[in-house]
C-alpha atoms as a PDB file:
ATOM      1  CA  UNK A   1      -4.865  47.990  20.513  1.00  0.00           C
ATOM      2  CA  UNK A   2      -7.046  45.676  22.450  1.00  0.00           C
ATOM      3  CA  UNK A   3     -11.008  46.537  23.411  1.00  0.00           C
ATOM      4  CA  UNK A   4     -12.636  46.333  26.552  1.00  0.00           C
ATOM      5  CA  UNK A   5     -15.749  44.415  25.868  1.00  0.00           C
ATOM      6  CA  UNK A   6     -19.466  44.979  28.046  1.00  0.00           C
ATOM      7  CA  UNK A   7     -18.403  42.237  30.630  1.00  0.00           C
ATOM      8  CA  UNK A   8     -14.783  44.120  31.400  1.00  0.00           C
ATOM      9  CA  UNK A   9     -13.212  41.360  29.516  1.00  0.00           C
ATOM     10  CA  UNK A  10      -9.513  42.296  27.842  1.00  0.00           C
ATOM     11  CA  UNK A  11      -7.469  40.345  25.642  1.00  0.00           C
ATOM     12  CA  UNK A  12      -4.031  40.029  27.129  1.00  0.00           C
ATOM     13  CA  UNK A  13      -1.511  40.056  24.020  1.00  0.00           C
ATOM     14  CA  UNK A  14      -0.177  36.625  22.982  1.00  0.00           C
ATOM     15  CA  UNK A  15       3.784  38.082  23.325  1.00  0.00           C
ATOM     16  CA  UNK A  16       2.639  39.031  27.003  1.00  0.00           C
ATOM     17  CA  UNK A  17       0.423  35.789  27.719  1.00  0.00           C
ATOM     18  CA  UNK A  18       3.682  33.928  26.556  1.00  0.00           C
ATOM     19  CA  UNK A  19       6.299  35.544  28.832  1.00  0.00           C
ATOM     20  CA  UNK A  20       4.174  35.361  31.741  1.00  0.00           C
ATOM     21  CA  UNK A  21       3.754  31.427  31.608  1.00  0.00           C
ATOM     22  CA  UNK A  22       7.094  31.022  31.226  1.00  0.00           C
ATOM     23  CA  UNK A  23       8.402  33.489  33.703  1.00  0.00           C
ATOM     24  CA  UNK A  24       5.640  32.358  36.346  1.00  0.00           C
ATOM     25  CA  UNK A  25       4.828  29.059  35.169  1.00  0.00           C
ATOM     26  CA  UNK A  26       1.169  29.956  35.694  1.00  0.00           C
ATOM     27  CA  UNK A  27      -1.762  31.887  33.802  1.00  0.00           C
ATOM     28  CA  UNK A  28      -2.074  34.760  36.078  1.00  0.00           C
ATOM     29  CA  UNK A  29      -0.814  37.670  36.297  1.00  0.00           C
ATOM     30  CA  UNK A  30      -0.660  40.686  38.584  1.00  0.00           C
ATOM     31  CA  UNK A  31      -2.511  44.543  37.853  1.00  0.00           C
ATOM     32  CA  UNK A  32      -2.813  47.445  40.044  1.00  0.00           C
ATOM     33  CA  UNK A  33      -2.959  51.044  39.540  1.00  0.00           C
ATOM     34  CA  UNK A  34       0.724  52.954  38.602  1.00  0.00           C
ATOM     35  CA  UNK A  35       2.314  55.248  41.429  1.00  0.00           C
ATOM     36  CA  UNK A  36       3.562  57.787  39.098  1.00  0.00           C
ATOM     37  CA  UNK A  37       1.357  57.996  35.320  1.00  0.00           C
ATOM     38  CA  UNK A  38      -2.755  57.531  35.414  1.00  0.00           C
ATOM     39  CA  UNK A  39      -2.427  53.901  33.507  1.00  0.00           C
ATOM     40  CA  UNK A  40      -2.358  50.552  35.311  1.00  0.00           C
ATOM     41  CA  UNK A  41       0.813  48.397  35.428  1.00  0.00           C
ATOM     42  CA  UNK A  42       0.796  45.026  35.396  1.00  0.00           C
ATOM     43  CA  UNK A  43       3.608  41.641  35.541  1.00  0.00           C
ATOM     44  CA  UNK A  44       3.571  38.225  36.199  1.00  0.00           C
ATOM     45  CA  UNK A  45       3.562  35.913  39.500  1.00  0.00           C
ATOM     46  CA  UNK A  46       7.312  35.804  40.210  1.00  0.00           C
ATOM     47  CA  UNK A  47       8.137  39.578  39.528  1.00  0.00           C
ATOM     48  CA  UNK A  48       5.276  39.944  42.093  1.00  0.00           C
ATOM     49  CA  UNK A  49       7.170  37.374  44.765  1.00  0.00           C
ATOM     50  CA  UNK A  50      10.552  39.586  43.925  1.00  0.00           C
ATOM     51  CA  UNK A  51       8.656  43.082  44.593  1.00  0.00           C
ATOM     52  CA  UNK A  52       7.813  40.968  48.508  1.00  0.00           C
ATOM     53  CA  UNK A  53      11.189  39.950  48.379  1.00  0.00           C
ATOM     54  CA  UNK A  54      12.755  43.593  48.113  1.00  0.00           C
ATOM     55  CA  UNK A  55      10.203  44.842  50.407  1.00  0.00           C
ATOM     56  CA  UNK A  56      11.480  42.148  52.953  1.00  0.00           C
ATOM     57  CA  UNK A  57      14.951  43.370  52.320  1.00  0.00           C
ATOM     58  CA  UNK A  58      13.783  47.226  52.998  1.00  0.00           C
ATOM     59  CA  UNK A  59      12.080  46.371  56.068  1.00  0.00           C
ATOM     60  CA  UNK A  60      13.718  43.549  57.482  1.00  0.00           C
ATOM     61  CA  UNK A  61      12.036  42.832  61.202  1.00  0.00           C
ATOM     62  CA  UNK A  62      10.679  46.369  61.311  1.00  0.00           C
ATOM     63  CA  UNK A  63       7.359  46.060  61.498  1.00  0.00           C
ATOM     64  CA  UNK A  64       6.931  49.492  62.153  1.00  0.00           C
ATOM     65  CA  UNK A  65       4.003  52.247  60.744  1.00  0.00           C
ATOM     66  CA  UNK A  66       6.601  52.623  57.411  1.00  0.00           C
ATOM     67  CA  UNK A  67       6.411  49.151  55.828  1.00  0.00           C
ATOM     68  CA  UNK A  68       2.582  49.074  56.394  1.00  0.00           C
ATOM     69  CA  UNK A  69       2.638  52.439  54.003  1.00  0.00           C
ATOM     70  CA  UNK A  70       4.879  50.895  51.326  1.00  0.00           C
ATOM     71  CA  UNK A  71       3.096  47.215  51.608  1.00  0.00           C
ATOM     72  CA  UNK A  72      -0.037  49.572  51.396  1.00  0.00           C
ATOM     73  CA  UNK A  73       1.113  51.015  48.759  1.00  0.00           C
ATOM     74  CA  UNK A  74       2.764  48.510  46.653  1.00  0.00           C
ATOM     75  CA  UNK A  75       0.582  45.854  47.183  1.00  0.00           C
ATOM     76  CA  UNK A  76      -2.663  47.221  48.827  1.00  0.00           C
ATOM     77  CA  UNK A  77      -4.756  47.739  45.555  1.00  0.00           C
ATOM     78  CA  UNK A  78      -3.215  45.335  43.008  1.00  0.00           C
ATOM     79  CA  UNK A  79      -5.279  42.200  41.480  1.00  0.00           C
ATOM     80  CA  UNK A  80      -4.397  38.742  41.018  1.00  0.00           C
ATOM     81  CA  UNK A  81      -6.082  37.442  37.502  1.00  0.00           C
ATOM     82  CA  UNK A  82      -5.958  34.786  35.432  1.00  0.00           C
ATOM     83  CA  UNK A  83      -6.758  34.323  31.922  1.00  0.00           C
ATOM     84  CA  UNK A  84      -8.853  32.139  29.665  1.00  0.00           C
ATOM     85  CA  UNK A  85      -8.350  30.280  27.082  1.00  0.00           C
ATOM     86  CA  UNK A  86      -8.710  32.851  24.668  1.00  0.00           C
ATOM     87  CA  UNK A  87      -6.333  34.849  26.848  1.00  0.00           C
ATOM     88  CA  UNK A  88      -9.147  37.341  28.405  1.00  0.00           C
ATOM     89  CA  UNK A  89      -8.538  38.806  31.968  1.00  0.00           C
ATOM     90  CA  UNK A  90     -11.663  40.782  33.356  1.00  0.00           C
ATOM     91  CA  UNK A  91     -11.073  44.073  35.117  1.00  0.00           C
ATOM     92  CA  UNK A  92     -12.727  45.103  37.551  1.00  0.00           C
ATOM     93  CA  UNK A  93     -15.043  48.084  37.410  1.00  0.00           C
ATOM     94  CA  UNK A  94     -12.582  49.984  40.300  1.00  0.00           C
ATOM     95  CA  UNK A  95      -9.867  48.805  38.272  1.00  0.00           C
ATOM     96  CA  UNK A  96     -10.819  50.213  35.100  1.00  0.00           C
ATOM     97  CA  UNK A  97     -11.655  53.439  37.154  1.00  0.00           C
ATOM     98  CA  UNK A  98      -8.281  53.545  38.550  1.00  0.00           C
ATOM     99  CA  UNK A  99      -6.887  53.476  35.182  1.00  0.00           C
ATOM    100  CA  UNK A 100      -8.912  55.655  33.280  1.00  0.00           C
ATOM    101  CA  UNK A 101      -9.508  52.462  31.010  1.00  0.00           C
ATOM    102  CA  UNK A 102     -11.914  53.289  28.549  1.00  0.00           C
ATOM    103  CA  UNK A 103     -13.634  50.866  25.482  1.00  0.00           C
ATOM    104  CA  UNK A 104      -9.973  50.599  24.234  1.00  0.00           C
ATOM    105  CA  UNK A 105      -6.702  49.576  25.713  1.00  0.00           C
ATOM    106  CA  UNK A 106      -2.662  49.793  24.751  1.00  0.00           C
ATOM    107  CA  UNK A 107      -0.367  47.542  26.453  1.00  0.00           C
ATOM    108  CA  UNK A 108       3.106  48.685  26.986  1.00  0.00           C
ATOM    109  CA  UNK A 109       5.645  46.541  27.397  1.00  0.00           C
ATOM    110  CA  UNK A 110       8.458  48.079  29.410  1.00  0.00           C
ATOM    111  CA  UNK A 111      10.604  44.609  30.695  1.00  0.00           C
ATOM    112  CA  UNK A 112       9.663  43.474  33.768  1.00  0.00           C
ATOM    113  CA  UNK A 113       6.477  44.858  33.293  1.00  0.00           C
ATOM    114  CA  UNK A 114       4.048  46.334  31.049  1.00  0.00           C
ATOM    115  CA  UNK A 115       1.531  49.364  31.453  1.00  0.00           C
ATOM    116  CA  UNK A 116      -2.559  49.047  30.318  1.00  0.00           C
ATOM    117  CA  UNK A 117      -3.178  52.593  28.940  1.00  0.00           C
ATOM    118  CA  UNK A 118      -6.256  54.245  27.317  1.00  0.00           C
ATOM    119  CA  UNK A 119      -4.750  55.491  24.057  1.00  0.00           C
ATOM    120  CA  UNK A 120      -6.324  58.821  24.746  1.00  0.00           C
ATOM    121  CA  UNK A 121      -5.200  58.966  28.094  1.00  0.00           C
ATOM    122  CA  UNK A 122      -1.334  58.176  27.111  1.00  0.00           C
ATOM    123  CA  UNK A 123      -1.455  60.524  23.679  1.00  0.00           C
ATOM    124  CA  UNK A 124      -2.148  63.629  26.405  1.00  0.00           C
ATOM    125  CA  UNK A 125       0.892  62.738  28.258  1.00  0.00           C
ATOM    126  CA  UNK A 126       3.431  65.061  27.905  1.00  0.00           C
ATOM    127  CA  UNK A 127       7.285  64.214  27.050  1.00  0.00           C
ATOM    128  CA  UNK A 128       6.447  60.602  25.204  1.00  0.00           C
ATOM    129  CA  UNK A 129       9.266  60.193  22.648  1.00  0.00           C
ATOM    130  CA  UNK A 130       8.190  60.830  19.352  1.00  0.00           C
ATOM    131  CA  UNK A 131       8.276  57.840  17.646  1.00  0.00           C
ATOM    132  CA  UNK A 132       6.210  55.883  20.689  1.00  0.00           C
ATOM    133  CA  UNK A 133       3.537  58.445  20.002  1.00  0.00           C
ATOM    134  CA  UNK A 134       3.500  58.013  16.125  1.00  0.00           C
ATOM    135  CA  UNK A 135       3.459  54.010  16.713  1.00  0.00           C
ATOM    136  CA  UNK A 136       0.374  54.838  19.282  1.00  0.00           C
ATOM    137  CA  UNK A 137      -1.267  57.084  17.066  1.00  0.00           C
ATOM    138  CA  UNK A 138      -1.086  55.014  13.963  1.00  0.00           C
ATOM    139  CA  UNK A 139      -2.779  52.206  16.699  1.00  0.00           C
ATOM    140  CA  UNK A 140      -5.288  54.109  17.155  1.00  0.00           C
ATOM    141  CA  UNK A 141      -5.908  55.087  13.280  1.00  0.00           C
ATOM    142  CA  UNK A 142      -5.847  51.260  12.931  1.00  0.00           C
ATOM    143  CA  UNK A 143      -2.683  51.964  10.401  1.00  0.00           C
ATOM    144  CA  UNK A 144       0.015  49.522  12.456  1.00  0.00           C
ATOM    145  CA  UNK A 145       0.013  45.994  11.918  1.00  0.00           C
END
């Protein structure tokens, strides 16, 4: 469980920090609003350049009204951030908005990519396995280490 401080500064988790710089060979990474759950997803440089990629592939030389929807879509209200030294990204206040990010933030890792939830936000979900939402709620409780 990470906070959201005053300034909209967020701690990006040392286990994340350390795949993307050696996925991406960089200290940025990418965060936009999901398609499908209200949280905001987020990945690294190169998983970004392979999401143009298979958009490339999709659309080929058709530069037609239905890759300007998906590139839109995909790309049209994602970030580019990078991190301090102390590993802090700050969000930005439509961001935050977009994710219903409150004071407090969970990162999901999920391969690839990784989710910033508010903890209230992802306990209302419905059909979270069990045993995420017991990890989440003992987060929350400050109980998990």
């Amino acid at each position: 469980m990470n906070g959201v401080d005053l300034k909209n500064r967020l701690s990006v988790p040392s286990s994340l920090r350390e795949t993307i710089e050696a996925r991406s060979q960089t200290r940025e990474l990418v965060i936009g609003p999901d398609e499908h759950s209200p949280c905001l997803i987020g990945y690294d440089v190169s998983y970004f350049e392979r999401i143009e990629a298979r958009l490339e592939d999709e659309f080929a030389s058709d530069f037609g009204p239905g890759r300007s929807l998906k590139s839109r879509s995909v790309f049209g209200a994602t970030e580019h951030l990078k991190y301090d030294d102390n590993g802090r990204i700050i969000l930005s206040p439509l961001m935050r908005e977009m994710g219903e990010i409150g004071t407090q933030v969970l990162f999901m890792g999920l391969g690839h990519y990784f989710e910033i939830w508010s903890p209230e936000v992802f306990l209302a979900q419905e059909g979270q396995d069990p045993r995420v939402l017991k990890l989440v709620k003992a987060l929350v409780a400050g109980r998990a280490q």
